[in-house]
PDB file of N, CA and C in Angstrom:
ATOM      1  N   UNK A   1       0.830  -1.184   0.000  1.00  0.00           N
ATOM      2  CA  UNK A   1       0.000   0.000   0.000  1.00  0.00           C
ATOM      3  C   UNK A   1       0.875   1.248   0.000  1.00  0.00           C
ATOM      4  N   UNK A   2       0.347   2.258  -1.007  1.00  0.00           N
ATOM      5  CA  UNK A   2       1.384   3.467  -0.773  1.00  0.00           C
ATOM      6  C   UNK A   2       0.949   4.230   0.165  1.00  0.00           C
ATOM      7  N   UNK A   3       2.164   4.730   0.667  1.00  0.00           N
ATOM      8  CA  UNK A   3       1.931   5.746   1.920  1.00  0.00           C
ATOM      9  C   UNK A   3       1.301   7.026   1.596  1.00  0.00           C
ATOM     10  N   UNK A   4       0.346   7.645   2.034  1.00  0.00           N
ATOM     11  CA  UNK A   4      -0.456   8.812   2.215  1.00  0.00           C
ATOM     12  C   UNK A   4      -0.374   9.845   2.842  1.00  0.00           C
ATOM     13  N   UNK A   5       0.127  11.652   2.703  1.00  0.00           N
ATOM     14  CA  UNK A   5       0.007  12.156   3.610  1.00  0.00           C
ATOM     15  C   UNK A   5      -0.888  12.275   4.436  1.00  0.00           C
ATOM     16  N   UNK A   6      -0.231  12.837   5.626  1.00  0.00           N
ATOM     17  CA  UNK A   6      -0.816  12.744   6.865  1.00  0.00           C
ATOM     18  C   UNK A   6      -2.224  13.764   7.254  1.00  0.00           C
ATOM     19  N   UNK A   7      -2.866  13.156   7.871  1.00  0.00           N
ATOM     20  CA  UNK A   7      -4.342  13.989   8.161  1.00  0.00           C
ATOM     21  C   UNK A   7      -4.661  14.091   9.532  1.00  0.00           C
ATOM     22  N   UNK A   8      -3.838  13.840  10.513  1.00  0.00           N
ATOM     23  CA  UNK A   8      -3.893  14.553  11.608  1.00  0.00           C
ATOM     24  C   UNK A   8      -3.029  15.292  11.772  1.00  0.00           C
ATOM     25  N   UNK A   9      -3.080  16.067  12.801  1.00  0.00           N
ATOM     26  CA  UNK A   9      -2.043  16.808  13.254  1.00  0.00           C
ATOM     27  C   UNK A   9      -1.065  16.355  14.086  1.00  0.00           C
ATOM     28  N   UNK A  10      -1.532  15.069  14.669  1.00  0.00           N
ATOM     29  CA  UNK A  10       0.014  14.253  15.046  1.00  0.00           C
ATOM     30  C   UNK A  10       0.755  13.804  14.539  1.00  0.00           C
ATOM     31  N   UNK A  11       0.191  13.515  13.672  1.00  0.00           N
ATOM     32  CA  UNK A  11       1.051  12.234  12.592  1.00  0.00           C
ATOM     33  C   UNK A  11       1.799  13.193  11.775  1.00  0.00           C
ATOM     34  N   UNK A  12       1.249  14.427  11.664  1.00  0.00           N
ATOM     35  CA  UNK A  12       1.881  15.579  10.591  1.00  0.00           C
ATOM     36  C   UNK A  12       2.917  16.228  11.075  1.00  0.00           C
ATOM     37  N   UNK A  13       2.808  15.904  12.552  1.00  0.00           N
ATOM     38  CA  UNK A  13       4.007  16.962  13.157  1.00  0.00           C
ATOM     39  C   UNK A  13       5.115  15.677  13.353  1.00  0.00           C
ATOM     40  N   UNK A  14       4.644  14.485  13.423  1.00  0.00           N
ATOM     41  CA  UNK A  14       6.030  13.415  13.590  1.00  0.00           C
ATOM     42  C   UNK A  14       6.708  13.218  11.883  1.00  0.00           C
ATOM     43  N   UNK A  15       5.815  13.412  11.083  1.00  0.00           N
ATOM     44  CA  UNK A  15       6.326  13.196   9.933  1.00  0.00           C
ATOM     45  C   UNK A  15       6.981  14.531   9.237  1.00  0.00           C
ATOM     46  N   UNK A  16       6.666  15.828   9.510  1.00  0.00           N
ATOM     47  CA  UNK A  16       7.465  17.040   9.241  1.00  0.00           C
ATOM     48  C   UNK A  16       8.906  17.038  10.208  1.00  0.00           C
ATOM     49  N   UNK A  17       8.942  16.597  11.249  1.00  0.00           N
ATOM     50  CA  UNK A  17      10.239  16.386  12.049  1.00  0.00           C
ATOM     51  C   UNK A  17      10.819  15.620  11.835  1.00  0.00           C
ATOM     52  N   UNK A  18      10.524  14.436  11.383  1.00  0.00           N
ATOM     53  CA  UNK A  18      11.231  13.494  10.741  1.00  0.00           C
ATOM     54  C   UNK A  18      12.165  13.478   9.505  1.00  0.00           C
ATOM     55  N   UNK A  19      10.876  13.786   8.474  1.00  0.00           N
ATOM     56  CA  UNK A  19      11.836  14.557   7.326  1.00  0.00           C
ATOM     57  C   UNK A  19      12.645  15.273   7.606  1.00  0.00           C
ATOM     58  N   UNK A  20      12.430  16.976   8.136  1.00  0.00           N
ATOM     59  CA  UNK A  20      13.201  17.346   8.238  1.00  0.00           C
ATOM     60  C   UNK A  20      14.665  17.277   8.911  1.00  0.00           C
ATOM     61  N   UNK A  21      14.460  16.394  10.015  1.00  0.00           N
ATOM     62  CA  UNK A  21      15.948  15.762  10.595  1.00  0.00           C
ATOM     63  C   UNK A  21      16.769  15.070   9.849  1.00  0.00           C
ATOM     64  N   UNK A  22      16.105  14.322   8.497  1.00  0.00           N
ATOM     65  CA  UNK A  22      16.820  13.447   8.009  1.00  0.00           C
ATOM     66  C   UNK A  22      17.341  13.991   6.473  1.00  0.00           C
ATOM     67  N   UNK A  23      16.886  15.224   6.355  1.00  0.00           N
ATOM     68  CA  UNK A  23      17.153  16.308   5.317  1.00  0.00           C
ATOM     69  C   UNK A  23      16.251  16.085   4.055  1.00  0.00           C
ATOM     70  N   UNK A  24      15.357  15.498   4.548  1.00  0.00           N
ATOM     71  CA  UNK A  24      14.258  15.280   3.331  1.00  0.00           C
ATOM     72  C   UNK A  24      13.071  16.225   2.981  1.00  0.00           C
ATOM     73  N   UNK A  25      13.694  17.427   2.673  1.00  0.00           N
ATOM     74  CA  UNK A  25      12.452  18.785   2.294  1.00  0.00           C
ATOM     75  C   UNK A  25      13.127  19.398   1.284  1.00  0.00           C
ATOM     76  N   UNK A  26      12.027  19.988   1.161  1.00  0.00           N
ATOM     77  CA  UNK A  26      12.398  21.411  -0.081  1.00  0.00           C
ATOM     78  C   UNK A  26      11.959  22.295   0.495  1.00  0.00           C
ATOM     79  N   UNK A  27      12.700  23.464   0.144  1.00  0.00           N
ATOM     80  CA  UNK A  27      12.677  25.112   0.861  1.00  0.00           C
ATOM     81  C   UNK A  27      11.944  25.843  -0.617  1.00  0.00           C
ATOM     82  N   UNK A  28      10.862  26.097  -0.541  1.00  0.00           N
ATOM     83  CA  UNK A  28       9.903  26.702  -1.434  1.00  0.00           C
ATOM     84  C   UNK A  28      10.655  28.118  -1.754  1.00  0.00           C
ATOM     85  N   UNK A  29      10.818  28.710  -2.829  1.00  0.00           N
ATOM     86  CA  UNK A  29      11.265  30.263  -3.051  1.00  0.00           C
ATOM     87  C   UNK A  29      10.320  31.548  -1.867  1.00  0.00           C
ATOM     88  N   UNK A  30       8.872  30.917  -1.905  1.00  0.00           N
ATOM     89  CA  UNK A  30       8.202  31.795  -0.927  1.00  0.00           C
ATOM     90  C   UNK A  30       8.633  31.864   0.600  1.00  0.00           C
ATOM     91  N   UNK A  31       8.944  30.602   0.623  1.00  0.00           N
ATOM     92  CA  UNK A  31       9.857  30.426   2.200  1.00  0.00           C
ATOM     93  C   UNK A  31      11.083  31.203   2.320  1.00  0.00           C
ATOM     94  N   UNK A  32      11.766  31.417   0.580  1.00  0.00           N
ATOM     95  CA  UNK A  32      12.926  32.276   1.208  1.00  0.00           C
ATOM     96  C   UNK A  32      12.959  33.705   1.332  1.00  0.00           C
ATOM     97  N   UNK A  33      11.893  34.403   0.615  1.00  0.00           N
ATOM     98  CA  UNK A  33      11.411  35.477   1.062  1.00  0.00           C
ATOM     99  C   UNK A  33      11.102  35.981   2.347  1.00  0.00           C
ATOM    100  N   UNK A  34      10.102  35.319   2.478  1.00  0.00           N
ATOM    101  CA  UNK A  34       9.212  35.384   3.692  1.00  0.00           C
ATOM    102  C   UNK A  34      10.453  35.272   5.065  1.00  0.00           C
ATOM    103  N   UNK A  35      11.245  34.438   4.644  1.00  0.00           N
ATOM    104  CA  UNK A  35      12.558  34.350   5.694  1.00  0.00           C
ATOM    105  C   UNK A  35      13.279  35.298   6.179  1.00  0.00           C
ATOM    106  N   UNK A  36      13.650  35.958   4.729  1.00  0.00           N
ATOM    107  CA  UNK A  36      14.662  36.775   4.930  1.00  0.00           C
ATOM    108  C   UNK A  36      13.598  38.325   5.404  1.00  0.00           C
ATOM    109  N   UNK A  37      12.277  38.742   4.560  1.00  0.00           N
ATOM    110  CA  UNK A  37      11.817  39.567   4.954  1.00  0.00           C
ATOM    111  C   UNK A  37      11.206  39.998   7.012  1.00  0.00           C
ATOM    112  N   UNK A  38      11.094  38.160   7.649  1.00  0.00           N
ATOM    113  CA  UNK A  38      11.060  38.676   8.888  1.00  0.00           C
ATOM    114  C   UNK A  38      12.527  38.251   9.569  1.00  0.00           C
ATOM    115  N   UNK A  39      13.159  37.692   8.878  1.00  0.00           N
ATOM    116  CA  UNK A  39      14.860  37.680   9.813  1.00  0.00           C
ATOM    117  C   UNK A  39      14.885  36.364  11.037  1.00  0.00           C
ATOM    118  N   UNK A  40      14.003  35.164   9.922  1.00  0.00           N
ATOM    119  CA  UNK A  40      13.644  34.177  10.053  1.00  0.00           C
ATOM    120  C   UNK A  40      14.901  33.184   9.368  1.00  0.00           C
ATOM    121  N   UNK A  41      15.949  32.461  10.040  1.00  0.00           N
ATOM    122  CA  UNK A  41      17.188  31.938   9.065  1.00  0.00           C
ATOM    123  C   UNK A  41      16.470  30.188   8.849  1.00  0.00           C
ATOM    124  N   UNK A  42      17.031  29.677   7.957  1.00  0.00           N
ATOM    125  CA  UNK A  42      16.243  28.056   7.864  1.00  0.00           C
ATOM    126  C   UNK A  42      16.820  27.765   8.937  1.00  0.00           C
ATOM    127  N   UNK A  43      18.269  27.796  10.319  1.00  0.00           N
ATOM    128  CA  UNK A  43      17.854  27.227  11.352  1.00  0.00           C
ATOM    129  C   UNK A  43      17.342  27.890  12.155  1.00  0.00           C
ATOM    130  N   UNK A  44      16.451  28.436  12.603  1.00  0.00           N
ATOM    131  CA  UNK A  44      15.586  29.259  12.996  1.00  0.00           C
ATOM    132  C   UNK A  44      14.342  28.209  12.934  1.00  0.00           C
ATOM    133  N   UNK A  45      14.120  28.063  11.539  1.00  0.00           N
ATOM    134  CA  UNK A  45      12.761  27.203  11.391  1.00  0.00           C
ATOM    135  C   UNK A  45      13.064  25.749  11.986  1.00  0.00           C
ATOM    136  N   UNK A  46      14.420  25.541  11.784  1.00  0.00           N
ATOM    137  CA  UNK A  46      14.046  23.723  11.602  1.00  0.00           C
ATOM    138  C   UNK A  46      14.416  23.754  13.463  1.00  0.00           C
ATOM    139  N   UNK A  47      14.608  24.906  14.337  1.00  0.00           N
ATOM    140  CA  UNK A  47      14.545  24.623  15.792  1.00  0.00           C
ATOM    141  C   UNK A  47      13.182  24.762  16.384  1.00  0.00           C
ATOM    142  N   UNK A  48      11.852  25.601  15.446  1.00  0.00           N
ATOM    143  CA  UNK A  48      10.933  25.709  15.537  1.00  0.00           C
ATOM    144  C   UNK A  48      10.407  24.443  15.173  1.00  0.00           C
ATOM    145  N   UNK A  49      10.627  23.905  14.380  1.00  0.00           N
ATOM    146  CA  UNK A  49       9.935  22.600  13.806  1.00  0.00           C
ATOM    147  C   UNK A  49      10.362  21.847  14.966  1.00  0.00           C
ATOM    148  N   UNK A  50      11.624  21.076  15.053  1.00  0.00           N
ATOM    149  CA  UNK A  50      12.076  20.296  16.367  1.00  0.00           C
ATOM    150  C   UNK A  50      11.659  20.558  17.732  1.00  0.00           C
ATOM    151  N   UNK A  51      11.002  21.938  18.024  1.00  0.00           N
ATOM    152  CA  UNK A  51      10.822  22.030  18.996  1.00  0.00           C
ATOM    153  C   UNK A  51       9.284  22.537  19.139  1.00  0.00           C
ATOM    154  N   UNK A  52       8.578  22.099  18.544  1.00  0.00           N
ATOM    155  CA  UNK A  52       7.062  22.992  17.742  1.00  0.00           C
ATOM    156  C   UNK A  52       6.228  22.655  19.260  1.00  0.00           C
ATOM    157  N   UNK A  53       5.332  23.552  19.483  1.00  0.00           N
ATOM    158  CA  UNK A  53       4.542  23.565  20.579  1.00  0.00           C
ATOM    159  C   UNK A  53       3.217  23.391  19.991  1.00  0.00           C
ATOM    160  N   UNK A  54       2.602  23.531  18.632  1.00  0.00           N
ATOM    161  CA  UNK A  54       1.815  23.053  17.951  1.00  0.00           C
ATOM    162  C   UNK A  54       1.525  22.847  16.685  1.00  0.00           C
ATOM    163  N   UNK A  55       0.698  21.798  15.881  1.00  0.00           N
ATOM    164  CA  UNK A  55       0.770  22.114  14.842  1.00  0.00           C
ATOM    165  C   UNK A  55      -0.784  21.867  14.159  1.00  0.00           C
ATOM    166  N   UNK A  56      -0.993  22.787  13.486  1.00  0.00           N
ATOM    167  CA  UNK A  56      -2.260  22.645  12.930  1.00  0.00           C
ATOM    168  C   UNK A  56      -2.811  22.637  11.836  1.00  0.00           C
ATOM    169  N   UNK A  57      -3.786  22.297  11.400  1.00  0.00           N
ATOM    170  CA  UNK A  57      -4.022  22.358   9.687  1.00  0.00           C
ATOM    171  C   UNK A  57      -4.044  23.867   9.424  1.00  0.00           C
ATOM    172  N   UNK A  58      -3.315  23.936   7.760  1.00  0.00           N
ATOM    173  CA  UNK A  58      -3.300  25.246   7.345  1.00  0.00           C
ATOM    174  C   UNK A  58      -4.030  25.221   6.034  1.00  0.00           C
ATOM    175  N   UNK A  59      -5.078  26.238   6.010  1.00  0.00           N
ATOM    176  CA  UNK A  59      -5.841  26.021   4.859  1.00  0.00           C
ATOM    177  C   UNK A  59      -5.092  27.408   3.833  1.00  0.00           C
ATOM    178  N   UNK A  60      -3.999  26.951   3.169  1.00  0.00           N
ATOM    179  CA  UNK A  60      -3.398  27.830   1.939  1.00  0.00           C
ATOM    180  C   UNK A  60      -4.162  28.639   0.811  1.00  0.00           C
ATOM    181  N   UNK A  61      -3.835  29.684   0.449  1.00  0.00           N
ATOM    182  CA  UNK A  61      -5.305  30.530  -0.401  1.00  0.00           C
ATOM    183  C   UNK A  61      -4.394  29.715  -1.920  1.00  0.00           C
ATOM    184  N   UNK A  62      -3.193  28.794  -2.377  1.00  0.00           N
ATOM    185  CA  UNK A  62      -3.460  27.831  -3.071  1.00  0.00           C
ATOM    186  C   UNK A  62      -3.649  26.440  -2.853  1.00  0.00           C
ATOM    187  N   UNK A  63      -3.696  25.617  -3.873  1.00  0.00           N
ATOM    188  CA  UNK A  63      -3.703  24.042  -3.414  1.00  0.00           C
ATOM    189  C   UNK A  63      -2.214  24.119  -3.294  1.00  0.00           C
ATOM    190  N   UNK A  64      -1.965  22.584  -2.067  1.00  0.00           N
ATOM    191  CA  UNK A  64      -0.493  22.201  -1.996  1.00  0.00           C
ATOM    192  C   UNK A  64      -0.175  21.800  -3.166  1.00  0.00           C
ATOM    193  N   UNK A  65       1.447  22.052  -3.111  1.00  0.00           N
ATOM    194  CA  UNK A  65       1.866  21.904  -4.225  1.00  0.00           C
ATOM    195  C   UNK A  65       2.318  20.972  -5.121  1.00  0.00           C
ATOM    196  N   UNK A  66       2.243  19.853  -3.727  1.00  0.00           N
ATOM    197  CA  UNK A  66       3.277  18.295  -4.172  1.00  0.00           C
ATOM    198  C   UNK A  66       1.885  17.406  -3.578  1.00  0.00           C
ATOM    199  N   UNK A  67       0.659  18.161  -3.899  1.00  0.00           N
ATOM    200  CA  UNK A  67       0.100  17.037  -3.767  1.00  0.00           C
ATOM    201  C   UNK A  67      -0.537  16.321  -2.544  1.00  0.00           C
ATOM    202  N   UNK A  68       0.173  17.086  -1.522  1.00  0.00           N
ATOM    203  CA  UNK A  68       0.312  16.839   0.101  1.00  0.00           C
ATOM    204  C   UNK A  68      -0.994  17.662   1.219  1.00  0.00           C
ATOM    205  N   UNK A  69      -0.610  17.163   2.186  1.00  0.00           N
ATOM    206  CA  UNK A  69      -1.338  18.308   3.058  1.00  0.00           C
ATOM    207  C   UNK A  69      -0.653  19.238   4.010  1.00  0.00           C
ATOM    208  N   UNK A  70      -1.030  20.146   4.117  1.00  0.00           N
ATOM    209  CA  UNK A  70      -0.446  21.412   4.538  1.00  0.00           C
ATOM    210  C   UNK A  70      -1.031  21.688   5.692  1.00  0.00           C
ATOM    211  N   UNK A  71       0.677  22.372   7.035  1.00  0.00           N
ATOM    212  CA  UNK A  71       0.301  22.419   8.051  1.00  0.00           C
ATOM    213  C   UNK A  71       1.034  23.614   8.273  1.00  0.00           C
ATOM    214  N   UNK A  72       0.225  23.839   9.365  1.00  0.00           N
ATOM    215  CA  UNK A  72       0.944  25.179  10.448  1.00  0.00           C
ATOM    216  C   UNK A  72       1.727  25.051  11.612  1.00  0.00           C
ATOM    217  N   UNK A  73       2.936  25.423  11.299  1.00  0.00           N
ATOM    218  CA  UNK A  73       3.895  24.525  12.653  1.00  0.00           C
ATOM    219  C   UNK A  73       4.387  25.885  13.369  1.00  0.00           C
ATOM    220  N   UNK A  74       4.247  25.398  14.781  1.00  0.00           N
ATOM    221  CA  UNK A  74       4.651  26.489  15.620  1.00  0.00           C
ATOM    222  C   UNK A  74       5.354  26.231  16.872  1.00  0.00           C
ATOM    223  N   UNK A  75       6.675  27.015  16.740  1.00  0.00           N
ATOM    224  CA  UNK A  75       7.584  26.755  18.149  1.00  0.00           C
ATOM    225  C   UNK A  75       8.894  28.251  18.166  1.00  0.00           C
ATOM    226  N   UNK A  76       9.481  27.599  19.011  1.00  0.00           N
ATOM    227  CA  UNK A  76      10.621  28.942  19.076  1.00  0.00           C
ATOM    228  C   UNK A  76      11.723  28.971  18.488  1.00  0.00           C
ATOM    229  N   UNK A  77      12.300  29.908  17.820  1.00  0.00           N
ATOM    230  CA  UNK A  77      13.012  30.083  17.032  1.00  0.00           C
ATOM    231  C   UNK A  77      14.449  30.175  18.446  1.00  0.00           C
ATOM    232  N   UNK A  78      15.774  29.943  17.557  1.00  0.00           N
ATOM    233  CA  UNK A  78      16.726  29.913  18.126  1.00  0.00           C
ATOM    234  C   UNK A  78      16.714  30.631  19.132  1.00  0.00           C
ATOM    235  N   UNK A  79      15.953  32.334  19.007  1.00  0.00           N
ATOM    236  CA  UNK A  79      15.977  33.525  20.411  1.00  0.00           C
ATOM    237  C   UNK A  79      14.966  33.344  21.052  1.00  0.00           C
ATOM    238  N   UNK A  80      13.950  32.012  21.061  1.00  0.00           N
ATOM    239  CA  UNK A  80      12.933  32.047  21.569  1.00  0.00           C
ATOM    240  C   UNK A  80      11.798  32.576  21.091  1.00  0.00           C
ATOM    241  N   UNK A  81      11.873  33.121  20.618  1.00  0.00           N
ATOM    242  CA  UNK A  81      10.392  33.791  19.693  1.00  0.00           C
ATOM    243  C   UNK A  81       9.530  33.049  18.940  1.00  0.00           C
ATOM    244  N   UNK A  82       8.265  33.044  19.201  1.00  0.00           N
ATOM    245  CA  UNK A  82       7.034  31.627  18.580  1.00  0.00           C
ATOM    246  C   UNK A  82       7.524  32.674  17.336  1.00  0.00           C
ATOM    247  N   UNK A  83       7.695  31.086  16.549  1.00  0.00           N
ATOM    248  CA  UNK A  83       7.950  31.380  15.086  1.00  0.00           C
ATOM    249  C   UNK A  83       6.426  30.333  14.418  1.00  0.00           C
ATOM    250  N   UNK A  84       6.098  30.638  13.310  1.00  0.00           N
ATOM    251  CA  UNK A  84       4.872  29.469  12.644  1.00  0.00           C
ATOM    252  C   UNK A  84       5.588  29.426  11.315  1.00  0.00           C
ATOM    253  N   UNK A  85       5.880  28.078  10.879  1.00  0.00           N
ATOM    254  CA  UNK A  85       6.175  28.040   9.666  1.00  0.00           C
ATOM    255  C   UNK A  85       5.253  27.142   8.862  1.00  0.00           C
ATOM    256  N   UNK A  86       4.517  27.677   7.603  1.00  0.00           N
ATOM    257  CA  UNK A  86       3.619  26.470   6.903  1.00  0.00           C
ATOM    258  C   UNK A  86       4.255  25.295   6.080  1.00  0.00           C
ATOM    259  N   UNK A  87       4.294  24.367   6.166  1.00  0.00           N
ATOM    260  CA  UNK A  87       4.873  23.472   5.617  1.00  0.00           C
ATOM    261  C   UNK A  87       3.925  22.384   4.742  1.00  0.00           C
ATOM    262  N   UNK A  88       3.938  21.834   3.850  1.00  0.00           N
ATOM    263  CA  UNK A  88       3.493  20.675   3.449  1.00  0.00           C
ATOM    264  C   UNK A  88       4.278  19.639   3.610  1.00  0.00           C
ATOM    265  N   UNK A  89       3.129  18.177   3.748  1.00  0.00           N
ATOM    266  CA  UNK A  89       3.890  17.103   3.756  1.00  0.00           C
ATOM    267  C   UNK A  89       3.564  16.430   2.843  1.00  0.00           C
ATOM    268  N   UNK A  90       4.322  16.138   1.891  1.00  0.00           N
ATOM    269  CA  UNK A  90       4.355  15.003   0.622  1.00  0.00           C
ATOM    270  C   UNK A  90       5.013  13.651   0.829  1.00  0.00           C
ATOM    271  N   UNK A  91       4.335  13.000  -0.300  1.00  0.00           N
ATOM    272  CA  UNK A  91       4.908  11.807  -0.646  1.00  0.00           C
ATOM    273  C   UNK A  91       5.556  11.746  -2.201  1.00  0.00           C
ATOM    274  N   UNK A  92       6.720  11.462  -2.410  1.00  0.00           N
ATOM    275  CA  UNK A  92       7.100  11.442  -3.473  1.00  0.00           C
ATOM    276  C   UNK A  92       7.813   9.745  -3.777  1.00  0.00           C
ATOM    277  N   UNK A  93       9.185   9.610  -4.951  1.00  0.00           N
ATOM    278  CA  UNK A  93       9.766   8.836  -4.739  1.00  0.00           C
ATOM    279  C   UNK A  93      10.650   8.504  -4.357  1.00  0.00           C
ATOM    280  N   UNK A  94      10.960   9.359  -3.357  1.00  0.00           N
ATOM    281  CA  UNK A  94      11.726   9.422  -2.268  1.00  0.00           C
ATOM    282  C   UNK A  94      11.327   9.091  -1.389  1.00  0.00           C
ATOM    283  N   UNK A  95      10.023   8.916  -0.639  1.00  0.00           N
ATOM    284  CA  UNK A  95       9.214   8.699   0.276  1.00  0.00           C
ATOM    285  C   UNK A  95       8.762   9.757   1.276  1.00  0.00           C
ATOM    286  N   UNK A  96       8.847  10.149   2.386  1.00  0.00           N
ATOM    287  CA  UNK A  96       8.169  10.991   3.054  1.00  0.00           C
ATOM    288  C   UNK A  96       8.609  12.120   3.013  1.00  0.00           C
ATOM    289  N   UNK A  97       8.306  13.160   2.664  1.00  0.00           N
ATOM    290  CA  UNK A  97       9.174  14.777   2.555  1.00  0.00           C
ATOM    291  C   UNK A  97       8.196  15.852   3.165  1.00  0.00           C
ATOM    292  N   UNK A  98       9.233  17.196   3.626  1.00  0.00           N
ATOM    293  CA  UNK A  98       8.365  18.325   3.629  1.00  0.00           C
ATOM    294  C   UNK A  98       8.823  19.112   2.466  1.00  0.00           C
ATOM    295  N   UNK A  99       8.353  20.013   2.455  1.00  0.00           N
ATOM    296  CA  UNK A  99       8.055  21.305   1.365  1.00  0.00           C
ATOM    297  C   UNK A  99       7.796  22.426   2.559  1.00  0.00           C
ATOM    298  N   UNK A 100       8.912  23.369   2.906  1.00  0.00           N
ATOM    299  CA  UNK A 100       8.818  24.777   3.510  1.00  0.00           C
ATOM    300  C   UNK A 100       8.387  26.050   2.559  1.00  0.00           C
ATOM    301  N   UNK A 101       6.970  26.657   2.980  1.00  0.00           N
ATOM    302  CA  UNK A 101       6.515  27.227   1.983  1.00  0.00           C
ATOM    303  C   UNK A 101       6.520  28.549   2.383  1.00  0.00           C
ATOM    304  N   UNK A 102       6.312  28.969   3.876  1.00  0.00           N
ATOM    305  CA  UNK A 102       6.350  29.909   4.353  1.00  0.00           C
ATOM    306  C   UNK A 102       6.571  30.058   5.689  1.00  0.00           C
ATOM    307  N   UNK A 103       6.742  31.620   6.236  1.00  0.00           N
ATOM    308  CA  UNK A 103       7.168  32.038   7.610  1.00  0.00           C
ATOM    309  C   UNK A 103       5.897  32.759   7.772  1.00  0.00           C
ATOM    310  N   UNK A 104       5.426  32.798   8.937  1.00  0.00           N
ATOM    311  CA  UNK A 104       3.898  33.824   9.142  1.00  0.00           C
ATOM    312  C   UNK A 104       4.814  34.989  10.272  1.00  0.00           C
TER     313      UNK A 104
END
């Protein structure tokens, strides 16, 4: 059976930490904007992700992009500051990935 992204919010936050620990994402061009415009660095995000205090469905004004479902992850950035980053989680043929799409 092929694997399916995730549709809770647990399973979405073990499988966005996962990937991302194991270097399995893509950093969306909107993510690098959005980064640099609030002074948000990618480790910034991925200590927010590792350390997320919640995560919730994010309903995007597009469809995801890989196909996946899209979440709202939220924790503290390296200085402590609740950071939210939206992420999708896909399945490709690679197997489980995120997609960093944005910084809120």
């Amino acid at each position: 059976m092929k694997d399916a992204p995730p549709v809770d919010a647990a399973t979405a936050l073990a499988w966005i930490q996962e990937a991302t620990l194991n270097g399995r994402y893509v950093v969306d061009g909107h993510f690098l904007m959005r980064s640099r415009q609030r002074r948000i660095s990618l480790q910034d995000a991925k200590h927010a992700i590792f350390h997320a205090t919640k995560c919730a469905e994010y309903h995007a004004q597009q469809p995801p992009l890989a196909g996946g479902t899209s979440w709202r992850v939220t924790g503290p950035d390296l200085d402590g500051q609740a950071t939210s980053i939206g992420i999708e989680a896909f399945v490709d043929h690679l197997g489980r990935r995120t997609l960093l799409i944005t910084v809120f």
